[in-house]
Protein backbone atom coordinates (compact mmCIF):
# COMPACT_ATOMS: atom_id res chain seq x y z
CA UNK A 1 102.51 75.83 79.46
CA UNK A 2 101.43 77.06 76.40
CA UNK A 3 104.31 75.98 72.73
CA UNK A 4 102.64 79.11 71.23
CA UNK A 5 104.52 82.52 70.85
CA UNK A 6 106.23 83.97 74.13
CA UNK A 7 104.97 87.37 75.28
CA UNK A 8 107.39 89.09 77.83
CA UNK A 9 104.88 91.56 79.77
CA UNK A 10 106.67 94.18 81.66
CA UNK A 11 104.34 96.79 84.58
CA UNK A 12 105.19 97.86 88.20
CA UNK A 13 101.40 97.24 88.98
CA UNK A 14 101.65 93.70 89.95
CA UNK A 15 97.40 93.45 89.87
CA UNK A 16 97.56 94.93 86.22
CA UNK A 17 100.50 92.47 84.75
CA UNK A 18 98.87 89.40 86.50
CA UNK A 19 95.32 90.26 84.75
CA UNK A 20 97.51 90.72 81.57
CA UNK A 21 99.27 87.46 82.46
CA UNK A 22 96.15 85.80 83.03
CA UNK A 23 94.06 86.77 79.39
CA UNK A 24 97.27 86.34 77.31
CA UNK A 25 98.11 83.09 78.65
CA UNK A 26 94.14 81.74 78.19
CA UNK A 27 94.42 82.93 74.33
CA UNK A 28 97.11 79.92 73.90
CA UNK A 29 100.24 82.34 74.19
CA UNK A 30 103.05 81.46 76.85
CA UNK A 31 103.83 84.86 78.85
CA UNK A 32 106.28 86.06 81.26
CA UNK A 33 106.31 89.09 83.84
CA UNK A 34 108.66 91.57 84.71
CA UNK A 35 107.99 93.95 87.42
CA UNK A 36 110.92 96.45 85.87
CA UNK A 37 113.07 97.34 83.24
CA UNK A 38 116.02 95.54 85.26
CA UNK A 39 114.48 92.28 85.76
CA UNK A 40 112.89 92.59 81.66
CA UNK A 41 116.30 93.28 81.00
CA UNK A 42 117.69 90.01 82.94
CA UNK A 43 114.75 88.00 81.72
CA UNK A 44 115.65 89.20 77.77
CA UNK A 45 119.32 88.33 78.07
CA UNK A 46 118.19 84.14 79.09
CA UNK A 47 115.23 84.01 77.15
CA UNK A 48 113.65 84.47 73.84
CA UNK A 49 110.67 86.47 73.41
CA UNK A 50 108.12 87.53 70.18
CA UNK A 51 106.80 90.21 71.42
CA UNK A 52 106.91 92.50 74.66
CA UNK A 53 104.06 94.25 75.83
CA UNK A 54 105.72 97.15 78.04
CA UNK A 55 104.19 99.76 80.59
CA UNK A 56 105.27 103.33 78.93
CA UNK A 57 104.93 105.04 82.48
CA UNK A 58 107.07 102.69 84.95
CA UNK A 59 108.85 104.49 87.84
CA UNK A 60 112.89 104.62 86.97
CA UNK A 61 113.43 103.65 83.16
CA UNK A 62 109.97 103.39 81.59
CA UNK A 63 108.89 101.57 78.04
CA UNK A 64 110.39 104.08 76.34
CA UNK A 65 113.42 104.77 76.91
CA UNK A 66 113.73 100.81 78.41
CA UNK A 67 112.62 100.14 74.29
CA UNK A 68 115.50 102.52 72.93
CA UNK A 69 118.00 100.66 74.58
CA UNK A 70 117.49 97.36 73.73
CA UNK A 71 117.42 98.38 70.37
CA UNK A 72 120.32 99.31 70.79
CA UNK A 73 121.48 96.14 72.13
């Protein structure tokens, strides 16, 4: 595991967050996956992130509105 800034990645496409998984990690940064906001929302609440990198067209609450409220928070 990477000590270099933690990326949270967040996509229903499991093939598509494990590709993003796979670069970000192999540029030095330590990443985590979400499938959904629910479990992003978990993960956020137990860890600390620097940046999320969120799908804007998830089924249920997508990057949008999932991005208002935890601004919120």
């Amino acid at each position: 595991m990477s000590d270099g800034p933690h990326i949270l990645v967040v996509d229903d496409d499991s093939r598509l967050r494990e590709l993003l998984r796979k670069f970000i990690s192999e540029r030095g940064f330590r990443v985590t996956t979400a499938a959904q906001s629910a479990d992003a929302e978990a993960k956020l609440k137990s860890l600390a992130f620097d940046l999320l990198v969120l799908d804007v067209m998830m089924p249920g609450e997508d990057g949008f509105s999932f991005t208002r409220q935890i601004g919120r928070s």
